[in-house]
N, C-alpha and C. Protein backbone atom coordinates (compact mmCIF):
# COMPACT_ATOMS: atom_id res chain seq x y z
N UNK A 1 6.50 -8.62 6.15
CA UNK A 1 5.39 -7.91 5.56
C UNK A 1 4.81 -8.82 4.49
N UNK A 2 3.38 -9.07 4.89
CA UNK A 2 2.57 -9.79 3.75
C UNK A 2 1.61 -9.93 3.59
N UNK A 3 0.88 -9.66 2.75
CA UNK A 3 -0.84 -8.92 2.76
C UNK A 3 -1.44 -10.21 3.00
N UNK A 4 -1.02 -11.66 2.55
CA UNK A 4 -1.53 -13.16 2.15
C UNK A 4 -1.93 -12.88 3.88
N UNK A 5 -2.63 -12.91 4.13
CA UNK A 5 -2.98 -13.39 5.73
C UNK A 5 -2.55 -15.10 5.91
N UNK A 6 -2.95 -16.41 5.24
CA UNK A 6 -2.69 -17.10 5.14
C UNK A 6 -1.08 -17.48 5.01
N UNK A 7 -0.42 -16.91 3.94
CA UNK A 7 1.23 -17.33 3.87
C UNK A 7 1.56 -16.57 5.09
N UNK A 8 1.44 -15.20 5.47
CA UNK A 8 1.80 -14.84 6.84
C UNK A 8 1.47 -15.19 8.01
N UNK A 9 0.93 -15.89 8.33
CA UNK A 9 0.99 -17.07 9.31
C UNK A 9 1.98 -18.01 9.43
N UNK A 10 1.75 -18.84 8.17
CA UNK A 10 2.75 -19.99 7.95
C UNK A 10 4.04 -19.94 8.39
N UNK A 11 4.11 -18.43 7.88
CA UNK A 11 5.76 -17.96 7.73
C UNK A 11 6.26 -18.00 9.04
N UNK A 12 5.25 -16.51 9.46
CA UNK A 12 5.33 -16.16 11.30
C UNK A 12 5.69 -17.51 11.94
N UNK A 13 4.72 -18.41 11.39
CA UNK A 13 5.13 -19.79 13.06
C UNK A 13 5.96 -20.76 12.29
N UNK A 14 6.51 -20.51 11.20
CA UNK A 14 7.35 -21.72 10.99
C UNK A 14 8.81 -20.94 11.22
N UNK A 15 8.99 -19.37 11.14
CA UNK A 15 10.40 -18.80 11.63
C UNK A 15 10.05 -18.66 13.33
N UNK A 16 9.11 -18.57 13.74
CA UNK A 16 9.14 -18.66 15.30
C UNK A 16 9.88 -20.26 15.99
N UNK A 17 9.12 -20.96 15.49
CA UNK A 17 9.42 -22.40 15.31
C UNK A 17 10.99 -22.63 15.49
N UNK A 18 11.76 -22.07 14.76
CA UNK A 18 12.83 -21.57 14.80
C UNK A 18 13.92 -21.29 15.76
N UNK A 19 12.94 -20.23 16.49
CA UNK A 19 13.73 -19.61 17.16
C UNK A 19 13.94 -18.08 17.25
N UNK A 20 13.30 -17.35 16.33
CA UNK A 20 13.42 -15.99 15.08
C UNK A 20 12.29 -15.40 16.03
N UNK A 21 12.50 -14.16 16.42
CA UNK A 21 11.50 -13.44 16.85
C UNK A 21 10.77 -12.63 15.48
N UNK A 22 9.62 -12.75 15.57
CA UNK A 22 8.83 -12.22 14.16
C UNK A 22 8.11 -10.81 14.51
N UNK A 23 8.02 -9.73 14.01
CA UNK A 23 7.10 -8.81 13.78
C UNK A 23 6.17 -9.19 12.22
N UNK A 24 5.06 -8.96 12.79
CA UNK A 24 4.24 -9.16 11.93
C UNK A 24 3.35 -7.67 11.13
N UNK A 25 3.34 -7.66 9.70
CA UNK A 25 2.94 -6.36 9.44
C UNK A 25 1.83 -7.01 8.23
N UNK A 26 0.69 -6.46 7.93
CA UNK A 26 -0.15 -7.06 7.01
C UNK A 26 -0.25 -6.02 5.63
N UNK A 27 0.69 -5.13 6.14
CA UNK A 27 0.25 -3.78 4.97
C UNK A 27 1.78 -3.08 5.53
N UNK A 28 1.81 -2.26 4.03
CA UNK A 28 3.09 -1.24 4.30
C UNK A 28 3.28 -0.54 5.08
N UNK A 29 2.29 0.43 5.04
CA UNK A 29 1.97 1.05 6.32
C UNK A 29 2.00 0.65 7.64
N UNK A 30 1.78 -0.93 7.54
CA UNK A 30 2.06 -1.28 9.40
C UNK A 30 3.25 -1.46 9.64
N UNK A 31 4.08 -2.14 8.23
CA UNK A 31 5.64 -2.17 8.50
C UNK A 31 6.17 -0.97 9.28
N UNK A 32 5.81 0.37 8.27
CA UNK A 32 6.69 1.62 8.78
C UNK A 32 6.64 1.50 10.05
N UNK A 33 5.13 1.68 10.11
CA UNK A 33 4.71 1.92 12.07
C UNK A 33 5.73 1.46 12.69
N UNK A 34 5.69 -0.43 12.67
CA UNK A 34 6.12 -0.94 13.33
C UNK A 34 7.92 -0.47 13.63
N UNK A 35 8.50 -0.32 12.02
CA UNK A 35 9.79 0.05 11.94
C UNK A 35 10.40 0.99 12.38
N UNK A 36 8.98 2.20 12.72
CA UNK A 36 9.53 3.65 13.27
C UNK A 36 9.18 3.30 14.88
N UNK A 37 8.51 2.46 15.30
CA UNK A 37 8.20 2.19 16.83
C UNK A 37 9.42 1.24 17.44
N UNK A 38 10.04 0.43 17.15
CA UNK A 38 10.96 -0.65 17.40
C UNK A 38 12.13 -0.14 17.40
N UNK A 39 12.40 -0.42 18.98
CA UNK A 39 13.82 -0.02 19.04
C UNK A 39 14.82 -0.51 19.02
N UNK A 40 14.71 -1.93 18.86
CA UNK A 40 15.91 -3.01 18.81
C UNK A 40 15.86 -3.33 17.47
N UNK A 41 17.26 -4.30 17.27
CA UNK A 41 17.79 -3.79 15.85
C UNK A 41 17.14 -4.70 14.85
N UNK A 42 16.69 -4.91 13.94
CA UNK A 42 15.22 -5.14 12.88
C UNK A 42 16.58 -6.22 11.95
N UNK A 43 16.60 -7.71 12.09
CA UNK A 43 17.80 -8.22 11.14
C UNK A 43 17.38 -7.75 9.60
N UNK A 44 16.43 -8.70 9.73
CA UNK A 44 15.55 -9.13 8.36
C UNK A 44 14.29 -8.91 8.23
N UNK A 45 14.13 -8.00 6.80
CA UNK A 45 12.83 -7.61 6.34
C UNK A 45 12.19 -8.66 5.17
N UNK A 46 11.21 -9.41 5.47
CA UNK A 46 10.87 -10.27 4.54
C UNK A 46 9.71 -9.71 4.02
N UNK A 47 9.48 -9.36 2.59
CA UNK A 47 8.70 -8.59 2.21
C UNK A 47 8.00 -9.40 0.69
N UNK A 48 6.39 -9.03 0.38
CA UNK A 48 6.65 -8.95 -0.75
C UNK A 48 6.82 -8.13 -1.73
N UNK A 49 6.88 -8.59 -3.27
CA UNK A 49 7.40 -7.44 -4.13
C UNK A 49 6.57 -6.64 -4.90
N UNK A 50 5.55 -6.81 -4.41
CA UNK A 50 4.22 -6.14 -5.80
C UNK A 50 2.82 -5.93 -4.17
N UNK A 51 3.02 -4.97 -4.08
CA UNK A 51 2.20 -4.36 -2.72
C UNK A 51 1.34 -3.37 -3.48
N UNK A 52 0.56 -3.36 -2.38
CA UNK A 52 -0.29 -2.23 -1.88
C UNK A 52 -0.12 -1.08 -1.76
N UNK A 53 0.08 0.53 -2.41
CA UNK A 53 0.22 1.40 -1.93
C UNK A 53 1.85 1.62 -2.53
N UNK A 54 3.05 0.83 -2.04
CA UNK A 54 4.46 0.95 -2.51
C UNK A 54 4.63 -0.43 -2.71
N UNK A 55 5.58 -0.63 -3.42
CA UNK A 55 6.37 -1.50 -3.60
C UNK A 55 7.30 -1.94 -2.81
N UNK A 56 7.92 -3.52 -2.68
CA UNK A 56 8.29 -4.06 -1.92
C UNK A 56 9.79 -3.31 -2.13
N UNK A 57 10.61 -2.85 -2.90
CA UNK A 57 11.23 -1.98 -2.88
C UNK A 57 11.53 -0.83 -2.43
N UNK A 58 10.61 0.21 -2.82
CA UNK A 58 10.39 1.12 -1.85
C UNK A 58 10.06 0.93 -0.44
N UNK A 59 9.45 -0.13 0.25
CA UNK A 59 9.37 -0.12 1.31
C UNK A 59 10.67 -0.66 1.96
N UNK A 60 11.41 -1.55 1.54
CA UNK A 60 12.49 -1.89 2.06
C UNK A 60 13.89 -0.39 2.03
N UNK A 61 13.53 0.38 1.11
CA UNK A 61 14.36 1.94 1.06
C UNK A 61 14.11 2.29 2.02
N UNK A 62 12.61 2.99 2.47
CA UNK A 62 12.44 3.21 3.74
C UNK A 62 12.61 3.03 4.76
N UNK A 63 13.01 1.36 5.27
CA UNK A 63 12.38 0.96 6.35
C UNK A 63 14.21 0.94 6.73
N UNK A 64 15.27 0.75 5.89
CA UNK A 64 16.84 0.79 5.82
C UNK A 64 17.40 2.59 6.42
N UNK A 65 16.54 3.28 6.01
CA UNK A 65 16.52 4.53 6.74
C UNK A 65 16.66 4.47 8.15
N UNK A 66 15.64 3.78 8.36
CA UNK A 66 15.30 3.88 9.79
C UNK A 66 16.19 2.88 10.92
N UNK A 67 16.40 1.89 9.74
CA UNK A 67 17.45 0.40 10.50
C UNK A 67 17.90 -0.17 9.00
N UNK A 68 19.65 0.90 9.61
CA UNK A 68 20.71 0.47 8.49
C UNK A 68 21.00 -0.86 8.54
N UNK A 69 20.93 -1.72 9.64
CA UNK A 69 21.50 -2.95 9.64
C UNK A 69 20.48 -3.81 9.27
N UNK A 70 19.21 -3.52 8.46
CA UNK A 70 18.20 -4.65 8.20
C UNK A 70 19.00 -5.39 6.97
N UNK A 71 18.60 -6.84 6.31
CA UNK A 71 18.91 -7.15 5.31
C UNK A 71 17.09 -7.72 5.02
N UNK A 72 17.13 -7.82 3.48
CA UNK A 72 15.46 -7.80 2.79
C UNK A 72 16.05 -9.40 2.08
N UNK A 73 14.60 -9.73 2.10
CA UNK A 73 14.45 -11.19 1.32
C UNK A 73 12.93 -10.47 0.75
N UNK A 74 13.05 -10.84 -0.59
CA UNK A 74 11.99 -10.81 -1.22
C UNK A 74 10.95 -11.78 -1.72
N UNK A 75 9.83 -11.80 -1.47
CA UNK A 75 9.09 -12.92 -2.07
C UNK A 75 8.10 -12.82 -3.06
N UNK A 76 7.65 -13.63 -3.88
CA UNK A 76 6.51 -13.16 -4.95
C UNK A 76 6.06 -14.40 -5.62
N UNK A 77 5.07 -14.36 -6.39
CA UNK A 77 4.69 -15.41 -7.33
C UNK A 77 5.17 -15.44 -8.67
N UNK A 78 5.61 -14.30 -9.26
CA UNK A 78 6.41 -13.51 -10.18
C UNK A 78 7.84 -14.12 -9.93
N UNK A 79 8.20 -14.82 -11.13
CA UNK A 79 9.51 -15.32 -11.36
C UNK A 79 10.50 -14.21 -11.13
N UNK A 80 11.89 -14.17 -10.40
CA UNK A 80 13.02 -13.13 -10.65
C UNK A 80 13.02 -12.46 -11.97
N UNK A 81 13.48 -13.09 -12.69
CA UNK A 81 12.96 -12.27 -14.40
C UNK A 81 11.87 -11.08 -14.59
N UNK A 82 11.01 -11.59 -14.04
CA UNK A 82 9.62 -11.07 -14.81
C UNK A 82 9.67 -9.77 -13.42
N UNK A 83 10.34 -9.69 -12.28
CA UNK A 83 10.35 -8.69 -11.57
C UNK A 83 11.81 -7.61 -11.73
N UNK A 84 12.30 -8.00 -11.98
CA UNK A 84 13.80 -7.36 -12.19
C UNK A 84 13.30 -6.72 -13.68
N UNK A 85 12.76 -7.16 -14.49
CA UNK A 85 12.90 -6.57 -15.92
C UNK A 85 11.87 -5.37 -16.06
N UNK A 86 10.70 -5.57 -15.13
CA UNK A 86 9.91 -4.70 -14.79
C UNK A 86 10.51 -3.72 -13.88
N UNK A 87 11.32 -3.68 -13.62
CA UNK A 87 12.26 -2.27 -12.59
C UNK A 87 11.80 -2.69 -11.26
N UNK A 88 11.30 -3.79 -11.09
CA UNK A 88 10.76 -3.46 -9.58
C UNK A 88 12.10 -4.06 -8.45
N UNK A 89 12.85 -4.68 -8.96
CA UNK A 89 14.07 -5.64 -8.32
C UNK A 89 15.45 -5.17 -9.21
N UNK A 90 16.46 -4.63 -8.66
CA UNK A 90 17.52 -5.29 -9.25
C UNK A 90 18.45 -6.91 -9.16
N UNK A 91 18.99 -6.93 -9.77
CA UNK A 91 19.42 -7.97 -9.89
C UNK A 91 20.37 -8.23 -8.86
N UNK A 92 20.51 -9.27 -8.08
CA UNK A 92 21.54 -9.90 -7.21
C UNK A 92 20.80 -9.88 -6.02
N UNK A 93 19.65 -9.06 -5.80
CA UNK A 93 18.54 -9.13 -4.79
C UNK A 93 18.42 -10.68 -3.70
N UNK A 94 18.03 -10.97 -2.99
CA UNK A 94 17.99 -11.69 -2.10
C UNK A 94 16.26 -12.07 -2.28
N UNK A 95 15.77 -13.52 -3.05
CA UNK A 95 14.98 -13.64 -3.88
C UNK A 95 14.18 -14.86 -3.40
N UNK A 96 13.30 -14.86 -3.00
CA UNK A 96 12.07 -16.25 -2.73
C UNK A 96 10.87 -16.59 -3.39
N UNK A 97 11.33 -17.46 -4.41
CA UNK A 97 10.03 -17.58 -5.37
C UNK A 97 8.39 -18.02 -4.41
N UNK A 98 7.44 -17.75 -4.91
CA UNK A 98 6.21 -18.22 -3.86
C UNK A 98 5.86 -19.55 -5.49
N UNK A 99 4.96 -20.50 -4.75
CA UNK A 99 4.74 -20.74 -3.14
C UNK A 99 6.50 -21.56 -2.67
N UNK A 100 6.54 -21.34 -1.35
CA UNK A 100 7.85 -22.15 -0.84
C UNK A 100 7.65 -22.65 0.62
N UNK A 101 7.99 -23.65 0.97
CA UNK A 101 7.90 -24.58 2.01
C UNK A 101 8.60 -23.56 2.94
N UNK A 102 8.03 -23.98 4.21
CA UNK A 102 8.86 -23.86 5.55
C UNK A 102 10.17 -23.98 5.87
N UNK A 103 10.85 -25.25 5.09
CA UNK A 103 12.20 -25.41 4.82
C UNK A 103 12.84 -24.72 3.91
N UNK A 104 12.46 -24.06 2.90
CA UNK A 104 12.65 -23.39 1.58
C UNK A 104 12.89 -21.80 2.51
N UNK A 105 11.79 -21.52 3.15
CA UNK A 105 12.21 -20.31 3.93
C UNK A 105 12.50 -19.96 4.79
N UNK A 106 12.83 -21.33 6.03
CA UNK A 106 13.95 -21.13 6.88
C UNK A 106 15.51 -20.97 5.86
N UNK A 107 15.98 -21.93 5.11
CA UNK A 107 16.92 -22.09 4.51
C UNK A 107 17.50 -20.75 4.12
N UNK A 108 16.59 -20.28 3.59
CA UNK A 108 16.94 -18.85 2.61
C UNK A 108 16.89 -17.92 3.33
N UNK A 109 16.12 -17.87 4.66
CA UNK A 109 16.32 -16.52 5.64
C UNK A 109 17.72 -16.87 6.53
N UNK A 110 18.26 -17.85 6.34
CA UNK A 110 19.50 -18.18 7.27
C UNK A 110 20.47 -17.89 6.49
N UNK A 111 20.50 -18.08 4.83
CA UNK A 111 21.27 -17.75 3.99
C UNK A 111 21.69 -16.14 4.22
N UNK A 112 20.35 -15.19 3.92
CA UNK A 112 20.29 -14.03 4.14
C UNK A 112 20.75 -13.47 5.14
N UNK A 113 20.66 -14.02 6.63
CA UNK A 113 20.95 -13.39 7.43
C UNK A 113 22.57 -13.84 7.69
N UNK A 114 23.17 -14.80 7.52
CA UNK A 114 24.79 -15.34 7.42
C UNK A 114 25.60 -14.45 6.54
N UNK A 115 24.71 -13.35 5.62
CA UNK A 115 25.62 -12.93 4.81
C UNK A 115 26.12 -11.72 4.91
């Protein structure tokens, strides 16, 4: 999930690139859709943290409802600090500063998902 039309691209074909099957959502609301339509099991929710409508938090609450076995990586331009202190993150969160390379977020979605 990522409103950047631009970084969600990047992302999409550099984890396809991969190997990673991607759903693509441009808004919260398409996540749910997508999350309440999909029947196979959802690993990783890569989201960001300061949305549209809910928060990248709340949407990751939701979307764990629906698929207990997701794990969330969060991304933002907003340092860890400056989002955790604002309530929007707790701490120990699974965390991707923006901007970050292709390698920066294969790395860290392999981290996430190994764990």
């Amino acid at each position: 999930m990522e409103d950047e039309a631009d970084v969600r691209a990047v992302a999409a074909e550099s984890l396809r690139l991969l190997g990673y099957q991607v759903l693509e959502a441009a808004a919260p609301s398409d996540a749910l859709q997508i999350a309440e339509q999909y029947a196979e099991p959802i690993h990783l929710l890569l989201t960001g943290v300061v949305l549209p409508i809910m928060n990248g938090r709340e949407l990751a609450e939701v979307i764990k409802r629906l698929h207990p076995e997701i794990k969330v990586l969060y991304v933002s331009g907003y340092t860890v600090n400056t989002v955790v202190h604002h309530g929007v993150l707790e701490e120990g969160i699974h965390f991707l500063p923006k901007p970050y390379t292709p390698s920066q977020l294969a790395a860290k979605v392999r981290q996430v998902l190994d764990e």
